[in-house]
Protein backbone atom coordinates (compact mmCIF):
# COMPACT_ATOMS: atom_id res chain seq x y z
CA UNK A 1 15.32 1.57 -20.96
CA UNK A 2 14.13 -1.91 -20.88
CA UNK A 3 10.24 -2.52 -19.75
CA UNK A 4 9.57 -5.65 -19.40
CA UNK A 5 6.19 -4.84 -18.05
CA UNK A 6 3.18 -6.54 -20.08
CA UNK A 7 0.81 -3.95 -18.81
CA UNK A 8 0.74 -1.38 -16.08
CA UNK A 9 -0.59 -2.32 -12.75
CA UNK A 10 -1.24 -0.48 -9.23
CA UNK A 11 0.26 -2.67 -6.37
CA UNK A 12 -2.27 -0.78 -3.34
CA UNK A 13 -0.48 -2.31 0.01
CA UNK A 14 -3.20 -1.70 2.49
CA UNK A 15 -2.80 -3.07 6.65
CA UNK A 16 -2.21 -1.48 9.73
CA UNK A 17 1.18 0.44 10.75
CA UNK A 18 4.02 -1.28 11.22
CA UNK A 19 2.30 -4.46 9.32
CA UNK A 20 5.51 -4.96 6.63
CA UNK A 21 3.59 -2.55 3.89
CA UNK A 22 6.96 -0.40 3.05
CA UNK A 23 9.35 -2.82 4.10
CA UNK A 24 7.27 -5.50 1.56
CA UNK A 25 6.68 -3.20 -0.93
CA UNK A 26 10.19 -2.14 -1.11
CA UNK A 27 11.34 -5.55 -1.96
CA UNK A 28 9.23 -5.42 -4.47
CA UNK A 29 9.76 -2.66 -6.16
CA UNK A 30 13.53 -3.73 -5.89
CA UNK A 31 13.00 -7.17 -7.75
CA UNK A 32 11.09 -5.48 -10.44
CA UNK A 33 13.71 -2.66 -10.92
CA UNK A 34 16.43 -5.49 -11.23
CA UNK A 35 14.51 -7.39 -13.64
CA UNK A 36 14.05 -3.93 -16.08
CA UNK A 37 10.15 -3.04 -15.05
CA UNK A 38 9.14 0.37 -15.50
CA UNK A 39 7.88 1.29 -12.08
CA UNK A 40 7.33 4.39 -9.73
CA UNK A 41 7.14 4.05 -5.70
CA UNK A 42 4.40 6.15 -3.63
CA UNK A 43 4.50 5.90 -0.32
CA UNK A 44 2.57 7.67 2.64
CA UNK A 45 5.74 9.51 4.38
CA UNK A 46 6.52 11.10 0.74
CA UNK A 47 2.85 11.36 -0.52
CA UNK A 48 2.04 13.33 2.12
CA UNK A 49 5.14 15.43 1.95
CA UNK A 50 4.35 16.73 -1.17
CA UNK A 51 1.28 15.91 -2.86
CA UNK A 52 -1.33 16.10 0.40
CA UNK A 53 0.57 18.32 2.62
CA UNK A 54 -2.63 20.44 3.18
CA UNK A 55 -4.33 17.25 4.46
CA UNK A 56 -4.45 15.92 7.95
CA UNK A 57 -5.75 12.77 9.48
CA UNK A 58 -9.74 13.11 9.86
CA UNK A 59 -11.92 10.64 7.67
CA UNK A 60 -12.94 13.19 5.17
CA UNK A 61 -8.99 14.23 4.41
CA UNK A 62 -7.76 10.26 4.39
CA UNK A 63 -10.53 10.07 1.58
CA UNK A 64 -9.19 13.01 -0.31
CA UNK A 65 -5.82 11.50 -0.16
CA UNK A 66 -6.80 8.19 -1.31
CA UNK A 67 -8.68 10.47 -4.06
CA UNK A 68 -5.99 11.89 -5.35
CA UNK A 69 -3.28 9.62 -5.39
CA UNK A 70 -5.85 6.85 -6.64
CA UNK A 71 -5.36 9.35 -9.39
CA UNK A 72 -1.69 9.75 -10.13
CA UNK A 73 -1.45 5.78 -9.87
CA UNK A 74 -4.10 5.75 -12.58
CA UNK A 75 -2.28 7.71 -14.73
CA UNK A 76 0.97 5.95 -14.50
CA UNK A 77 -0.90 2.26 -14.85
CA UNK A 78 -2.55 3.58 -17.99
CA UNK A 79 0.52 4.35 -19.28
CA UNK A 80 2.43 1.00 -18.71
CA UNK A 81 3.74 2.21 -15.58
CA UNK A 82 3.86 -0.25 -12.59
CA UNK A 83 2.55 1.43 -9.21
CA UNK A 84 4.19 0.44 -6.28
CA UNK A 85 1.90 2.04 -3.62
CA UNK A 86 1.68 1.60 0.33
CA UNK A 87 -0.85 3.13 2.22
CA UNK A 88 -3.08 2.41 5.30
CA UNK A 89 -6.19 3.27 3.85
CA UNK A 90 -8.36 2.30 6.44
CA UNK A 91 -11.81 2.45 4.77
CA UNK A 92 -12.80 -0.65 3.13
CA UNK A 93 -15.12 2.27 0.72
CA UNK A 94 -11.77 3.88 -0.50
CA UNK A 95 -10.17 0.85 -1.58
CA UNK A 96 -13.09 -0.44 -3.52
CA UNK A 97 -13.80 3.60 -4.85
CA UNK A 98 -9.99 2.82 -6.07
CA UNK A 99 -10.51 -0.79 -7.64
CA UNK A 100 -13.37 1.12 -9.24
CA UNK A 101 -11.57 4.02 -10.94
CA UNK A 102 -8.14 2.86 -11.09
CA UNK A 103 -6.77 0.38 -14.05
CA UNK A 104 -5.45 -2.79 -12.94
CA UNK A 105 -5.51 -2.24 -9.90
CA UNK A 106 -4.47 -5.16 -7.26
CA UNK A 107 -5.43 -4.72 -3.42
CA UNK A 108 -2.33 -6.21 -1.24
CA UNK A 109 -3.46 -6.67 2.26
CA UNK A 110 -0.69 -7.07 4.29
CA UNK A 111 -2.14 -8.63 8.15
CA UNK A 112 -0.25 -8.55 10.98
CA UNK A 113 -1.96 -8.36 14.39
CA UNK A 114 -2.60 -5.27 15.84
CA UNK A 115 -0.51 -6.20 18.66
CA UNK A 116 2.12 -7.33 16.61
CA UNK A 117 2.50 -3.74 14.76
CA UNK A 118 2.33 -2.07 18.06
CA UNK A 119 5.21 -3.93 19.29
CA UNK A 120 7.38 -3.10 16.00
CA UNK A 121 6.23 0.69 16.08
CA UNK A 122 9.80 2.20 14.46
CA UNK A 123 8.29 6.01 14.78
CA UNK A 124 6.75 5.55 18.45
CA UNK A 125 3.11 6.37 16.75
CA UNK A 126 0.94 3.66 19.17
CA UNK A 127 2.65 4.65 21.56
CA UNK A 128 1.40 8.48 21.18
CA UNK A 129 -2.06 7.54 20.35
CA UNK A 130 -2.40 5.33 23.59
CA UNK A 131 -1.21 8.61 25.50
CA UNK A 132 -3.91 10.71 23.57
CA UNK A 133 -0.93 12.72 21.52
CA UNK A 134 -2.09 11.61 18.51
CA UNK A 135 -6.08 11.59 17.01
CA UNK A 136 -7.62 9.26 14.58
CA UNK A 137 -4.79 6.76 14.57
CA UNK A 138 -5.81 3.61 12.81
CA UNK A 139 -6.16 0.54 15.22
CA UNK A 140 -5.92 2.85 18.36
CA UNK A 141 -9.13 5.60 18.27
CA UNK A 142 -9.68 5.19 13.93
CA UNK A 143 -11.15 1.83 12.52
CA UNK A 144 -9.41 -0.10 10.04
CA UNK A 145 -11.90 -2.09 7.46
CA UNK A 146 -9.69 -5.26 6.45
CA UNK A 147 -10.21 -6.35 2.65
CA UNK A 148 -13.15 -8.83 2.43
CA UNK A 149 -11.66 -10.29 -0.78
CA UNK A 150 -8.23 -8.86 -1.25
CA UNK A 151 -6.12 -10.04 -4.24
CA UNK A 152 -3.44 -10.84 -2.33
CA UNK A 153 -3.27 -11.48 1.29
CA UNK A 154 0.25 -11.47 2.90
CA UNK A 155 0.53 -13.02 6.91
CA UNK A 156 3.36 -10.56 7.82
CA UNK A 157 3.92 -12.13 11.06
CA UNK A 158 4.22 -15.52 9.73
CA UNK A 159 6.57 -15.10 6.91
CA UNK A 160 9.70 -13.08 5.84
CA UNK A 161 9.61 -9.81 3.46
CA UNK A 162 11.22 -11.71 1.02
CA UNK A 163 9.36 -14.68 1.12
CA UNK A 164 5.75 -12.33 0.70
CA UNK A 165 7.94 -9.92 -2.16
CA UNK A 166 8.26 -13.66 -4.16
CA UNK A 167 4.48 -14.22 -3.83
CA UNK A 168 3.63 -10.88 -5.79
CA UNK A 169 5.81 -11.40 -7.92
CA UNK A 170 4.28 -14.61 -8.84
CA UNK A 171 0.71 -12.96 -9.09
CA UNK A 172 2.19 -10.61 -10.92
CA UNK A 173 3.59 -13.27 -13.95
CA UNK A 174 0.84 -15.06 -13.37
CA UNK A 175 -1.43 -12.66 -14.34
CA UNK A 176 0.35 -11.94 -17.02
CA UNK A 177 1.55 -8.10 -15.79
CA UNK A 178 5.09 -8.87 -15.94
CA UNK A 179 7.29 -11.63 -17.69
């Protein structure tokens, strides 16, 4: 198989639910696939699925799932492997613990208003944690820390998926992490 990857690279997609992370993050991983990258896709639903599924939602367990998928992504950027990872990961002391530990790593933050992602809300989840059903839900009863300096920061709300998918790409090449 073709990899046309210069170097391996962690794509972290941090921002509130419902900002555009997966939806984004899929396009990317799409374009990249087309153009022969060597790439692998973790995302929250199937991270936690099988990897974390003995973690739940308090601070110290968010951290231990950052932790340890901070760690496969490592693996797979060290090995030419591009990471396309989405995650909420509220806690502006995970993400730089990650930029830290993990090679080329590249912090995504995807902003949408908080409003904005409640009003998308595809699984119902504000709408549970405004009722009380559900505890430690980012934006609602958990803080989220935005990036203070992300790499790349993507105004979900202003532009299209595939518009914001063209503008890591271009970080990407022009970084020299892809051709």
């Amino acid at each position: 198989m073709t990899n046309n990857n210069k170097k391996g690279f962690v794509l972290w997609f941090t921002g509130f639910s419902a900002a555009g992370k997966t939806t984004i993050a899929d396009k990317v991983h799409e374009l990249l696939k087309h153009n022969g990258n060597r790439l692998e896709r973790l995302d929250g639903d199937i991270v936690r699925k099988n990897l974390t599924q003995d973690l739940g939602f308090s601070k110290e367990d968010r951290d231990e799932n950052i932790r340890r998928i901070g760690f496969v992504a490592n693996l797979l950027s060290r090995n030419d492997i591009g990471v396309i990872a989405s995650f909420i990961s509220p806690y502006r002391a995970q993400r730089e613990m990650l930029r830290e530990n993990v090679t080329n790593f590249i912090e995504i933050f995807v902003d949408a208003p908080i409003e904005v992602c409640e009003s998308r809300d595809p699984k119902g989840m504000y709408k549970k944690a405004r009722a009380g059903e559900l505890k430690n839900f980012t934006g609602v009863d958990d803080p989220y820390e935005p990036p203070e300096n992300p790499d790349i920061h993507l105004l979900s709300s202003e532009h299209s998926p595939d518009d914001l998918a063209k503008v890591v790409l271009s970080f990407l090449r022009t970084n020299d992490y892809i051709d």
